[in-house]
PDB file of N, CA and C in Angstrom:
ATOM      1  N   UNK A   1     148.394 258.842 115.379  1.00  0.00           N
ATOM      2  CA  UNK A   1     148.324 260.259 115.167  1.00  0.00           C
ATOM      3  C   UNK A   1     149.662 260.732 114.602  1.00  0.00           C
ATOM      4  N   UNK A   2     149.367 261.139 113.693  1.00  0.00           N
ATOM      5  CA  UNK A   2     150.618 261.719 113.026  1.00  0.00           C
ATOM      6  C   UNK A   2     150.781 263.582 113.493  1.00  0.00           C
ATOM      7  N   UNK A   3     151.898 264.021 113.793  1.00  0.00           N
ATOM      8  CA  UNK A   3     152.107 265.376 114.028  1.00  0.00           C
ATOM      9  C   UNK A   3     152.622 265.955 113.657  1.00  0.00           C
ATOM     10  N   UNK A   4     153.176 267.292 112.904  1.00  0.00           N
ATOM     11  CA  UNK A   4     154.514 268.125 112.464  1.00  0.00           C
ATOM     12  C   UNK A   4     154.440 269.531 112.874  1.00  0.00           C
ATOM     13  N   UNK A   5     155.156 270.094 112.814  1.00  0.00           N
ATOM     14  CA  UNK A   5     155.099 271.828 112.907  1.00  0.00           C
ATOM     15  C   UNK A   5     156.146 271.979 111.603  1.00  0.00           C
ATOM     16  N   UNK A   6     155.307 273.275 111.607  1.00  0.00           N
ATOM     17  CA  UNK A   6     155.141 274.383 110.751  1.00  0.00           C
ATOM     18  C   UNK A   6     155.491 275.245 110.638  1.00  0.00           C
ATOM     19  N   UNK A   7     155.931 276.660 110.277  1.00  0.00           N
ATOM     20  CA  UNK A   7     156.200 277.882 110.268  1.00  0.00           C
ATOM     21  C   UNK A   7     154.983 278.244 110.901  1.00  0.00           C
ATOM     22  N   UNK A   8     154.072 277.994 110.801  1.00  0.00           N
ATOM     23  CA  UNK A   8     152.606 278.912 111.206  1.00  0.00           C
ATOM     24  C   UNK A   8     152.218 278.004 112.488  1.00  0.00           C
ATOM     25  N   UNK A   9     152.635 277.216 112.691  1.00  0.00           N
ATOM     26  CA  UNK A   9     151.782 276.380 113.908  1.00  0.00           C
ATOM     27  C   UNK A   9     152.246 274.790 113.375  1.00  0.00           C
ATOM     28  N   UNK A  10     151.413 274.137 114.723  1.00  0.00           N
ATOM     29  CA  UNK A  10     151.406 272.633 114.490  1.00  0.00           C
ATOM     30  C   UNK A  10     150.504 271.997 114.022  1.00  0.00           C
ATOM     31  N   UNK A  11     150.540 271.118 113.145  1.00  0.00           N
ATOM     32  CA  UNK A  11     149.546 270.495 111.900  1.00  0.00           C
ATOM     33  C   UNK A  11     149.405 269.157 112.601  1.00  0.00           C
ATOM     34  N   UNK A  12     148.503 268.855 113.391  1.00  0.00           N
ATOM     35  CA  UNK A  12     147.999 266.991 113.525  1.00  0.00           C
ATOM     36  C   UNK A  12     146.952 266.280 112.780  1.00  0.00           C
ATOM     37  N   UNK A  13     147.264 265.321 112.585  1.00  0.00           N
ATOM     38  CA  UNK A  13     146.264 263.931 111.590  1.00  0.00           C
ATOM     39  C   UNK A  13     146.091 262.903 112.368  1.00  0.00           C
ATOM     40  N   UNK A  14     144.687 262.782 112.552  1.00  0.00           N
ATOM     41  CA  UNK A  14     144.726 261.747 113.398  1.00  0.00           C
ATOM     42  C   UNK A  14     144.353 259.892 112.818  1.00  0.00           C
ATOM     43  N   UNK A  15     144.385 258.985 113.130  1.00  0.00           N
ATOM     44  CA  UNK A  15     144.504 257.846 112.639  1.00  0.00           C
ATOM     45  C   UNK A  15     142.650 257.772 112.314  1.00  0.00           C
ATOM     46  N   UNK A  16     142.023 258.381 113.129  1.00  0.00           N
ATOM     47  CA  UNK A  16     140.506 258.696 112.327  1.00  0.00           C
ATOM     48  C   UNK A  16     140.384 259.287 111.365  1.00  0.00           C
ATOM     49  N   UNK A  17     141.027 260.532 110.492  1.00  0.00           N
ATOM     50  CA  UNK A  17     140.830 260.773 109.871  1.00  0.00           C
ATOM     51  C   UNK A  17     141.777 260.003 108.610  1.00  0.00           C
ATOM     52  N   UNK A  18     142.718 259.492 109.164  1.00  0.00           N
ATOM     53  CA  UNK A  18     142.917 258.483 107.690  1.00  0.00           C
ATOM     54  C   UNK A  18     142.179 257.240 107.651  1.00  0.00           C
ATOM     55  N   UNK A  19     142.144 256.701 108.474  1.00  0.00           N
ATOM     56  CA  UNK A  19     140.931 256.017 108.163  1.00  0.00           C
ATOM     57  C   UNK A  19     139.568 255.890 107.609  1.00  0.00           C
ATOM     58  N   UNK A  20     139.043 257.347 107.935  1.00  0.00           N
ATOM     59  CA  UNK A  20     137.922 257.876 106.971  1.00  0.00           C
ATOM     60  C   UNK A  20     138.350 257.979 105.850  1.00  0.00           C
ATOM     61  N   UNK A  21     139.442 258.598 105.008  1.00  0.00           N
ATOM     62  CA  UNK A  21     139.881 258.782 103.923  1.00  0.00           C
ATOM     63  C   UNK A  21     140.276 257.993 103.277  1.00  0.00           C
ATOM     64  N   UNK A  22     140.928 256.848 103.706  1.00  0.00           N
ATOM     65  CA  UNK A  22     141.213 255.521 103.410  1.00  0.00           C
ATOM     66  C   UNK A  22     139.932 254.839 103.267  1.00  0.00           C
ATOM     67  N   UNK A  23     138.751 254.735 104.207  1.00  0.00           N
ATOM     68  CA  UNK A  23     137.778 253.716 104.132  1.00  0.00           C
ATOM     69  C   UNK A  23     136.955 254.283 102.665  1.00  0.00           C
ATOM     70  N   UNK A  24     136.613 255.574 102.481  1.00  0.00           N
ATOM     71  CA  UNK A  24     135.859 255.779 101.752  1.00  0.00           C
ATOM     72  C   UNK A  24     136.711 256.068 100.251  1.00  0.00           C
ATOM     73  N   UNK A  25     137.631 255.922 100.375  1.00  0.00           N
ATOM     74  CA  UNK A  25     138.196 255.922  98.888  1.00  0.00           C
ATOM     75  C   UNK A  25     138.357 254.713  98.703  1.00  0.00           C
ATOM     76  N   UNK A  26     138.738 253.125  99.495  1.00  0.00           N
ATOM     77  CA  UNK A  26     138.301 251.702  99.312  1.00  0.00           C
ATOM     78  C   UNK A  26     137.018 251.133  99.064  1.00  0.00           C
ATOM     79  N   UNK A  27     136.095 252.171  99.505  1.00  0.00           N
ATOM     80  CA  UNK A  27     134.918 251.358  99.097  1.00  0.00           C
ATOM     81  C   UNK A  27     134.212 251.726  98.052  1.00  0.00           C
ATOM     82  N   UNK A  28     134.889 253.356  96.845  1.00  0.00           N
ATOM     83  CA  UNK A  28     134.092 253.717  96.015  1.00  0.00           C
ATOM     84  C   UNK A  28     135.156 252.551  94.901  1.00  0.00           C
ATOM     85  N   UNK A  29     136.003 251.916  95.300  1.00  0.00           N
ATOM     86  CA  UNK A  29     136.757 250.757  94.386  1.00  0.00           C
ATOM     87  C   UNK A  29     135.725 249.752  93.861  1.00  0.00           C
ATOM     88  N   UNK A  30     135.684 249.690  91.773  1.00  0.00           N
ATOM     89  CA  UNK A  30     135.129 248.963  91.612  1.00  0.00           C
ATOM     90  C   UNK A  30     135.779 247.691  92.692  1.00  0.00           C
ATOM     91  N   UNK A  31     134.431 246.382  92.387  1.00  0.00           N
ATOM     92  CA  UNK A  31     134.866 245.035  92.951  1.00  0.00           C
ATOM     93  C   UNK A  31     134.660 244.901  94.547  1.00  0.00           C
ATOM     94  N   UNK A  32     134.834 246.116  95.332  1.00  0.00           N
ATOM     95  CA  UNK A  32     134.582 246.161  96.786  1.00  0.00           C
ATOM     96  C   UNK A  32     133.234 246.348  96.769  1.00  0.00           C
ATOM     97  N   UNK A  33     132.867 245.173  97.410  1.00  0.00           N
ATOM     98  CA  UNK A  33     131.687 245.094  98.539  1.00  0.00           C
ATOM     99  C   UNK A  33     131.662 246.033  99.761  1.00  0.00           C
ATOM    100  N   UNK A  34     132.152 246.133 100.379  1.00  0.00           N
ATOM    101  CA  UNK A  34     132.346 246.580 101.604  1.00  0.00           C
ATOM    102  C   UNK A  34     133.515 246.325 102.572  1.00  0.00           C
ATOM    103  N   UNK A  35     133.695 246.572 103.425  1.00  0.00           N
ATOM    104  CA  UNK A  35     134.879 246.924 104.531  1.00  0.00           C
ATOM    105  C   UNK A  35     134.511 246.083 105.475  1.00  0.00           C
ATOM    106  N   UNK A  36     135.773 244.748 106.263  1.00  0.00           N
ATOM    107  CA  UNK A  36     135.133 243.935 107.167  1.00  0.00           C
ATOM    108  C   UNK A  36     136.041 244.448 108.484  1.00  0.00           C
ATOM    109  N   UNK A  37     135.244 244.461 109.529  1.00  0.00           N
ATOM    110  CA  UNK A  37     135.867 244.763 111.094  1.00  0.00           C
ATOM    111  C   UNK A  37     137.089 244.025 111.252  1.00  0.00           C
ATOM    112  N   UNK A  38     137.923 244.350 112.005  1.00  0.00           N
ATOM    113  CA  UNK A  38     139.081 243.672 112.743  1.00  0.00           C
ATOM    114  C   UNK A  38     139.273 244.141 113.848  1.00  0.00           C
ATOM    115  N   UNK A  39     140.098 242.957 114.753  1.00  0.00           N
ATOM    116  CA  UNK A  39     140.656 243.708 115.931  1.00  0.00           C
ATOM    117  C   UNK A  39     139.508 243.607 117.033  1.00  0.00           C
ATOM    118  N   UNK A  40     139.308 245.104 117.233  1.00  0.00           N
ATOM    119  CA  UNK A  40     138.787 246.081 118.409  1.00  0.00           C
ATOM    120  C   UNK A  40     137.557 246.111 117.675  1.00  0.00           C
ATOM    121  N   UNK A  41     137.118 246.732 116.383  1.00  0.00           N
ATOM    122  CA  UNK A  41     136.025 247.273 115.553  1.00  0.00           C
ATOM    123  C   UNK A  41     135.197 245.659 115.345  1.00  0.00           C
ATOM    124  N   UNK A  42     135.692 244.718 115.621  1.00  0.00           N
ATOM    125  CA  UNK A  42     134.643 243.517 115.322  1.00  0.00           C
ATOM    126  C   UNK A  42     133.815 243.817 116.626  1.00  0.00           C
ATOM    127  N   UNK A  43     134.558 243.959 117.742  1.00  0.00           N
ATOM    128  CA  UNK A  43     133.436 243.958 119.053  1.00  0.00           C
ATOM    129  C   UNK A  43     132.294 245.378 118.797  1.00  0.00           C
ATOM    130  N   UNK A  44     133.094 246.590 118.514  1.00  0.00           N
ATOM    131  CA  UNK A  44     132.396 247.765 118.324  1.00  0.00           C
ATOM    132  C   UNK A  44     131.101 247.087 117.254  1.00  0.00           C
ATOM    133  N   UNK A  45     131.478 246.369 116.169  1.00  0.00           N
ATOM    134  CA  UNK A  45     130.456 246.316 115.143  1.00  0.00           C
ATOM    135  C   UNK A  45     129.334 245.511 115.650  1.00  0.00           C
ATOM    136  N   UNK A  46     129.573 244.113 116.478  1.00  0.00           N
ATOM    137  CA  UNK A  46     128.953 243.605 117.585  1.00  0.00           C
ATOM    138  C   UNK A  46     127.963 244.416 118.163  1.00  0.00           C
ATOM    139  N   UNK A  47     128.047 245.367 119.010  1.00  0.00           N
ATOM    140  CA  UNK A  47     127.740 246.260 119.637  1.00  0.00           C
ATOM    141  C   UNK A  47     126.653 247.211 119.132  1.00  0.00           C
ATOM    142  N   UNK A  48     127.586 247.546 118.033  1.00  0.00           N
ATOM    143  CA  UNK A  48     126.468 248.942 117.135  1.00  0.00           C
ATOM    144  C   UNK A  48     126.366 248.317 116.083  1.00  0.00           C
ATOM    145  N   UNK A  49     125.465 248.358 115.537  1.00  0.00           N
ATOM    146  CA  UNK A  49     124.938 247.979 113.879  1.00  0.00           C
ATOM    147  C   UNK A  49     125.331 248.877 112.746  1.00  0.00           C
ATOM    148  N   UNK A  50     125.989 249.696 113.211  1.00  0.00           N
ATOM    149  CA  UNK A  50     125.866 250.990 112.673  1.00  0.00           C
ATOM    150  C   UNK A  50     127.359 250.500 111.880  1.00  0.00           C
ATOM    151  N   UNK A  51     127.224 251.226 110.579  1.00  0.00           N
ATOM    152  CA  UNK A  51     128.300 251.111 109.599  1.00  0.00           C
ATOM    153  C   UNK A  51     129.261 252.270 109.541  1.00  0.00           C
ATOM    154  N   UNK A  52     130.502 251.682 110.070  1.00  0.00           N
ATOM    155  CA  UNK A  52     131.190 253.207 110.252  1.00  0.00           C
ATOM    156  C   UNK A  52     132.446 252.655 108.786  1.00  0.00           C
ATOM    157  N   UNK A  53     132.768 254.136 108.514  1.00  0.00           N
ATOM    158  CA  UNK A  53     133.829 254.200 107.390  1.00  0.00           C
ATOM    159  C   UNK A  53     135.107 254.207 107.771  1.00  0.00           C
ATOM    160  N   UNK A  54     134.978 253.990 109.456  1.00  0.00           N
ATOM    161  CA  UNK A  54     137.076 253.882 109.250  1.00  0.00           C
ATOM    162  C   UNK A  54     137.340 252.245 109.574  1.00  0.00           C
ATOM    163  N   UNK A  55     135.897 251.532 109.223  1.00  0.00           N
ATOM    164  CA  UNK A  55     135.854 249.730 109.747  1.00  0.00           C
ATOM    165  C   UNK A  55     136.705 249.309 108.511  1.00  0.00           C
ATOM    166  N   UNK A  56     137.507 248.427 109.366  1.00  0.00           N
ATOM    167  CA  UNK A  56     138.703 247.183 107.844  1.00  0.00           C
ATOM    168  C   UNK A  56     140.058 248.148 107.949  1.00  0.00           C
ATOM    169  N   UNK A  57     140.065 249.224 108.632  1.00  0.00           N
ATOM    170  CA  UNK A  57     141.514 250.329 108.106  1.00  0.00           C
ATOM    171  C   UNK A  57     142.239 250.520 109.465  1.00  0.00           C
ATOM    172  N   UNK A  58     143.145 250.024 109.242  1.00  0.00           N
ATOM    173  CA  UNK A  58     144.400 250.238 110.663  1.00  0.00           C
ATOM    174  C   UNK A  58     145.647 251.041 110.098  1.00  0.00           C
ATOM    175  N   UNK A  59     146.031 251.839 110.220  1.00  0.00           N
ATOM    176  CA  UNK A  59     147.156 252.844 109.971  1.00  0.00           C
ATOM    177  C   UNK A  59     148.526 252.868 111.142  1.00  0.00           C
ATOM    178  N   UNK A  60     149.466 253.334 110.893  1.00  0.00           N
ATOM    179  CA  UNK A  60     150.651 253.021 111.490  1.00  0.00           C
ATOM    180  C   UNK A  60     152.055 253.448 110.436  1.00  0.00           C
ATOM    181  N   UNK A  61     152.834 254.625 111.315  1.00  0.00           N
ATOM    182  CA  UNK A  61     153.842 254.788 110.463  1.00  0.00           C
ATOM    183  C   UNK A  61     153.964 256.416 110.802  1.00  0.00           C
ATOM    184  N   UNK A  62     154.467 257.296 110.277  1.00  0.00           N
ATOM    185  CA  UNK A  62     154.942 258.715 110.735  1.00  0.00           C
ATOM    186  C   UNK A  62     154.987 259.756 109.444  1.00  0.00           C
ATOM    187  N   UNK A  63     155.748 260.605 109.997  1.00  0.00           N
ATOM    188  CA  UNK A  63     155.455 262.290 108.940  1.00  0.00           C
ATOM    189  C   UNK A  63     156.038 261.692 107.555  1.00  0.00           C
ATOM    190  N   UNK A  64     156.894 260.905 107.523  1.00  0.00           N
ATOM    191  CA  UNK A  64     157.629 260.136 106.362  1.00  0.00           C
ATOM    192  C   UNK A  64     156.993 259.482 105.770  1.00  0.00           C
ATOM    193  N   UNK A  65     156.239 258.271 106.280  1.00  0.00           N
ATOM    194  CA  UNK A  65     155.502 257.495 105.528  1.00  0.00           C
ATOM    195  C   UNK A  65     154.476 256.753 106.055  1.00  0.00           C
ATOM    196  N   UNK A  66     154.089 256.527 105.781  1.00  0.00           N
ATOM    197  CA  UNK A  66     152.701 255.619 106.555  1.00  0.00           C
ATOM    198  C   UNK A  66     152.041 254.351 105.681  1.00  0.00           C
ATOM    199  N   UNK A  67     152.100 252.765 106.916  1.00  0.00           N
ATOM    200  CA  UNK A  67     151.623 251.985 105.814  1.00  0.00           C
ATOM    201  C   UNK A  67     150.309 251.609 106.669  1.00  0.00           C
ATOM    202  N   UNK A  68     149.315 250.509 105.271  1.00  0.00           N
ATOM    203  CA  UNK A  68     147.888 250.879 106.074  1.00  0.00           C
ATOM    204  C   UNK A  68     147.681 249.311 105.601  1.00  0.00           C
ATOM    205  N   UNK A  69     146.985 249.075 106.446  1.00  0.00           N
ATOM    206  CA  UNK A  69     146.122 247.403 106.416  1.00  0.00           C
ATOM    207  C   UNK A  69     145.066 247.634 106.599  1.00  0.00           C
ATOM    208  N   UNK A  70     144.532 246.685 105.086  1.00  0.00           N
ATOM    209  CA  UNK A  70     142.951 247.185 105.129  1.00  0.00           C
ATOM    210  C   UNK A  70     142.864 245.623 104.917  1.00  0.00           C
ATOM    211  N   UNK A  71     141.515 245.306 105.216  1.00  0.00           N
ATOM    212  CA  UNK A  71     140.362 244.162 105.411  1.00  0.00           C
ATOM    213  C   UNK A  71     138.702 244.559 104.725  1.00  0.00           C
ATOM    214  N   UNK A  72     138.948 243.312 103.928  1.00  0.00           N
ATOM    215  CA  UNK A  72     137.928 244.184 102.454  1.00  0.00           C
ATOM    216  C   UNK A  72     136.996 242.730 102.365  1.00  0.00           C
ATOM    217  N   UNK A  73     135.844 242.910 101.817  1.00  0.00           N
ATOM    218  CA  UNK A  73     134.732 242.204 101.058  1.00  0.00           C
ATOM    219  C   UNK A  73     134.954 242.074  99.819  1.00  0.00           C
ATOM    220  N   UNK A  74     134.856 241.550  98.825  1.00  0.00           N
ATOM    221  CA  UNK A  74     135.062 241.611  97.504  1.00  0.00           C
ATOM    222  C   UNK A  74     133.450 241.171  96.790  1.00  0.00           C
ATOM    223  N   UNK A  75     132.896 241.410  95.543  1.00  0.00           N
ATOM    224  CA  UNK A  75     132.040 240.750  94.914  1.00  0.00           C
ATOM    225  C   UNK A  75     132.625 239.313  94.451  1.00  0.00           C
ATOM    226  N   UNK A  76     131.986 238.576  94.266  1.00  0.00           N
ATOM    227  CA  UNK A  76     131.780 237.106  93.673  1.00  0.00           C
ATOM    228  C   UNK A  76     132.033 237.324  92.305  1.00  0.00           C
ATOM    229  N   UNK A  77     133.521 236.905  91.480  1.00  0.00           N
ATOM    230  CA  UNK A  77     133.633 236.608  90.288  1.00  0.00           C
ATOM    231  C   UNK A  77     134.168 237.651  90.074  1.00  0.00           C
ATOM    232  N   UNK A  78     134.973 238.350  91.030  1.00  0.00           N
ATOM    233  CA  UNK A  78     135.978 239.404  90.014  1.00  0.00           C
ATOM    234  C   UNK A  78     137.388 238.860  90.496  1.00  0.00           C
ATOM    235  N   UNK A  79     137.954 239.626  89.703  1.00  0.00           N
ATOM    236  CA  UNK A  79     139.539 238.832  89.747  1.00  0.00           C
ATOM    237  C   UNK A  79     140.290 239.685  90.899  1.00  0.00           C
ATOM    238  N   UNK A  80     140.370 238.929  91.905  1.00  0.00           N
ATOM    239  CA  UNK A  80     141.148 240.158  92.646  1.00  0.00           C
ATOM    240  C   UNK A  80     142.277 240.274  93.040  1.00  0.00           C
ATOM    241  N   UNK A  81     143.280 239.891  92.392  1.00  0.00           N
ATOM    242  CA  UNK A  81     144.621 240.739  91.878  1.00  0.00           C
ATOM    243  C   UNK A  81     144.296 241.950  91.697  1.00  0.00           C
ATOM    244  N   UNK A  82     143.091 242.037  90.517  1.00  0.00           N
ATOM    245  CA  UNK A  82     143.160 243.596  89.872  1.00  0.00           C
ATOM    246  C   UNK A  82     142.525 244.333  90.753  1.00  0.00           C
ATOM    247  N   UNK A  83     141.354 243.961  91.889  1.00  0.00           N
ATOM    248  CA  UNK A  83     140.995 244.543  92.316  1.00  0.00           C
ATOM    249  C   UNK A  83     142.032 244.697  93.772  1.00  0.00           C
ATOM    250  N   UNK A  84     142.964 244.575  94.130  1.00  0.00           N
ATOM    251  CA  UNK A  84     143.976 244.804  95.370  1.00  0.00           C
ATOM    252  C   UNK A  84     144.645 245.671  94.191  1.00  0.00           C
ATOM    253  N   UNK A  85     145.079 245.763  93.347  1.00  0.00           N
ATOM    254  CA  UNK A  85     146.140 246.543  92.424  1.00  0.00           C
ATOM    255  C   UNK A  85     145.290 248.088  92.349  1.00  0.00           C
ATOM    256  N   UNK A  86     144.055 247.500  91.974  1.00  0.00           N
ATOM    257  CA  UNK A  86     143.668 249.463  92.124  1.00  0.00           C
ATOM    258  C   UNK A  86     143.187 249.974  93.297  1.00  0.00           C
ATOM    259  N   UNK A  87     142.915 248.639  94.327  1.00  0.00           N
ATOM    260  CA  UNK A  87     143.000 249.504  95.961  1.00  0.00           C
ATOM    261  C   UNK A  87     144.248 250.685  96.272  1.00  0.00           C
ATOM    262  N   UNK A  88     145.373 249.422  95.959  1.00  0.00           N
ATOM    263  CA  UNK A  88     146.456 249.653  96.680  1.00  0.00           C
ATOM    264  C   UNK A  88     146.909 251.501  95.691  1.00  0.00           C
ATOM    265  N   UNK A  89     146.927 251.302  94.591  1.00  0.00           N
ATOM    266  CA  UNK A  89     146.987 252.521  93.766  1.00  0.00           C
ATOM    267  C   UNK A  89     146.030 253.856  94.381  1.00  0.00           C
ATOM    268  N   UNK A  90     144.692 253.547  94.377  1.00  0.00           N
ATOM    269  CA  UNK A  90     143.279 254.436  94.861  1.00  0.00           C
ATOM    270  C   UNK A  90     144.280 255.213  95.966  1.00  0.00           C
ATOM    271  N   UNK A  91     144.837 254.049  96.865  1.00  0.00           N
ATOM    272  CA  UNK A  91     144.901 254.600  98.453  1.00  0.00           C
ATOM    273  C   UNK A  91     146.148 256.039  98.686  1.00  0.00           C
ATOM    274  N   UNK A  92     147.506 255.330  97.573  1.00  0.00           N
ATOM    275  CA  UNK A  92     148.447 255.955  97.527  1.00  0.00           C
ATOM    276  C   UNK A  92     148.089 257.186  96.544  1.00  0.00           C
ATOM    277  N   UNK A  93     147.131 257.387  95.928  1.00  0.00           N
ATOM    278  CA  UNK A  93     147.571 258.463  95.442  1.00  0.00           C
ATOM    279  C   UNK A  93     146.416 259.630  96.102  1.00  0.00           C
ATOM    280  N   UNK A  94     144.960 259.003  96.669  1.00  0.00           N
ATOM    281  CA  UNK A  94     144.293 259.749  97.718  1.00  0.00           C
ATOM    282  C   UNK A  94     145.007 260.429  98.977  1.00  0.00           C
ATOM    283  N   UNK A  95     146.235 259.639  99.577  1.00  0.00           N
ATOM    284  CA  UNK A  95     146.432 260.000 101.182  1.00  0.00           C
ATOM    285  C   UNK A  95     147.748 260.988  99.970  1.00  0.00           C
ATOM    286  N   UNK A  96     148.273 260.880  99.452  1.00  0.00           N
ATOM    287  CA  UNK A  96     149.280 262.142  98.946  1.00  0.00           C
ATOM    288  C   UNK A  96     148.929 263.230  98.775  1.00  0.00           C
ATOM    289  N   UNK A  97     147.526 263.126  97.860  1.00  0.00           N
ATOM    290  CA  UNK A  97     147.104 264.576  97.053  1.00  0.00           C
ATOM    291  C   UNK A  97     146.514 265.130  98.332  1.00  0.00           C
ATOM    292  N   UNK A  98     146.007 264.124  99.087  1.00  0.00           N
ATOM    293  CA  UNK A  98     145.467 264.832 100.303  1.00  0.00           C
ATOM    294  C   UNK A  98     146.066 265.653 101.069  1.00  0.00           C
ATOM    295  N   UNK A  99     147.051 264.626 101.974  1.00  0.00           N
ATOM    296  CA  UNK A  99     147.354 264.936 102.713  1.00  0.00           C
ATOM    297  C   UNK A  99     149.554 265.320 102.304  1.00  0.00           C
ATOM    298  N   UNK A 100     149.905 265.313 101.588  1.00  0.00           N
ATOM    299  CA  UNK A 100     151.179 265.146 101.028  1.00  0.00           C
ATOM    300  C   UNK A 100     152.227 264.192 101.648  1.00  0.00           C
ATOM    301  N   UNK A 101     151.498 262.723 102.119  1.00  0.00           N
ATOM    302  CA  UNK A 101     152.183 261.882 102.942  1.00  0.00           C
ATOM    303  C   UNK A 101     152.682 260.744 102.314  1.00  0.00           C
ATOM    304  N   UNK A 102     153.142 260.226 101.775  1.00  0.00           N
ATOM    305  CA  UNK A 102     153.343 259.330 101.312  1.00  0.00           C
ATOM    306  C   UNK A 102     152.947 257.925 101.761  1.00  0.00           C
ATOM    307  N   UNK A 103     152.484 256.976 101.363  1.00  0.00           N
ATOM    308  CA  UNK A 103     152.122 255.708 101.515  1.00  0.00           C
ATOM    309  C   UNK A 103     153.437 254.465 101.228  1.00  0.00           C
ATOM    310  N   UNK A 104     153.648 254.254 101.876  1.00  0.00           N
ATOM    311  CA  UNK A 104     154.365 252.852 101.676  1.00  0.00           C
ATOM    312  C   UNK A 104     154.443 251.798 101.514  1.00  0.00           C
ATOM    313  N   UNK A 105     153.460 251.153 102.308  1.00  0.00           N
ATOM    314  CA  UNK A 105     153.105 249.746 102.083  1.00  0.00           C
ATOM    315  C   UNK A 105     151.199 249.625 102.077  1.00  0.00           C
ATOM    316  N   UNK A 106     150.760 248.783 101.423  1.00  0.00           N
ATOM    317  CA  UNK A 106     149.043 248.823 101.524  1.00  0.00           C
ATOM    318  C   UNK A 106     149.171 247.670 101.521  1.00  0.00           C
ATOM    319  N   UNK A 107     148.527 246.527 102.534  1.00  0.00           N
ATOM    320  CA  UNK A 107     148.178 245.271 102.346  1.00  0.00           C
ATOM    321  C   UNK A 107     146.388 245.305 102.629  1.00  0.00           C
ATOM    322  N   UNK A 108     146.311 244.778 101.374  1.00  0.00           N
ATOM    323  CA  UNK A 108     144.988 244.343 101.615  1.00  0.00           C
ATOM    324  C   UNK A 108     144.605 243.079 101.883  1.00  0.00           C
ATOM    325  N   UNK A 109     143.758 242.557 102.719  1.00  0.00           N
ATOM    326  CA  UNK A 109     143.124 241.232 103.531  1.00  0.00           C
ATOM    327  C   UNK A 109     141.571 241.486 102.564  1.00  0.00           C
ATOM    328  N   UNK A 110     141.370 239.421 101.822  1.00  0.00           N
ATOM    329  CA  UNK A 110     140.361 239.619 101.774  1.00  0.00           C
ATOM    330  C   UNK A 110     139.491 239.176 102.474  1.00  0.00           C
ATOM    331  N   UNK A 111     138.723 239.420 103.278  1.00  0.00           N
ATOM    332  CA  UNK A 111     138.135 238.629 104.416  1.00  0.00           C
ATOM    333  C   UNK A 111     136.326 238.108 104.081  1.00  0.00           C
ATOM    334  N   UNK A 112     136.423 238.416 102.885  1.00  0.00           N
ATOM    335  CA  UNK A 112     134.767 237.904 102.489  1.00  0.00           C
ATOM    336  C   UNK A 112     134.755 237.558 101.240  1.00  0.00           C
ATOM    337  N   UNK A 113     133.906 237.058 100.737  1.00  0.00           N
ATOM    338  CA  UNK A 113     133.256 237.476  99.194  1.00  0.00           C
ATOM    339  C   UNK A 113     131.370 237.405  99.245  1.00  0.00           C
ATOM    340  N   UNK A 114     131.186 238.530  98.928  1.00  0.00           N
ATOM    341  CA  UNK A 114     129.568 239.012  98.647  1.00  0.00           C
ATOM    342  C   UNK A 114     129.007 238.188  97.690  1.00  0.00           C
ATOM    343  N   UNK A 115     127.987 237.579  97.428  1.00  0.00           N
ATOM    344  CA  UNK A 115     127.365 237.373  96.514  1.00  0.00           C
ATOM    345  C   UNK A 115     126.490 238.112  95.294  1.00  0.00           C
TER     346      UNK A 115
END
């Protein structure tokens, strides 16, 4: 959870909502298949069948900067250099315009390939 104050009040972000914002701006990335569980969210996915959008995205970092590890699917037969190069781009310039936070580090994990 990220927090700051304001002249008008206190502004919080919580690690769900970058994660939503993060998951769904990774998965409209040509080349992504989909988003794979880690952690905690492999048992949750276990559990529920249900496809949630903050699955593959772990966040960590403060009002300064914030870096994010994502865990991705890829299609079969794309080159993915290019496709981690326009993740990592997608992510940093979504969580800025969004939210005016800067991104620092993006590692992406590929943990599949789709057929």
């Amino acid at each position: 959870m990220i927090a700051y104050e304001t002249k008008t009040g206190k502004i919080v972000l919580s690690n769900e909502y970058f994660a939503k914002l993060i998951g769904n701006a990774v998965s409209s990335c040509f080349g992504v298949a989909g988003m794979a569980p880690h952690g905690k969210q492999k048992l949750r996915h276990l559990i529920s069948k249900k496809d949630y959008t903050d699955k593959g995205v772990r966040i960590h970092g403060d009002i300064n900067k914030i870096n994010v590890d994502l865990h991705i699917i890829v299609v079969y037969g794309m080159n993915m250099n290019a496709i981690a190069k326009s993740i990592t781009e997608k992510v940093k310039y979504v969580v800025n315009e969004t939210t005016g936070i800067t991104v620092g580090k993006v590692t992406v994990r590929i943990d599949g390939i789709k057929e």
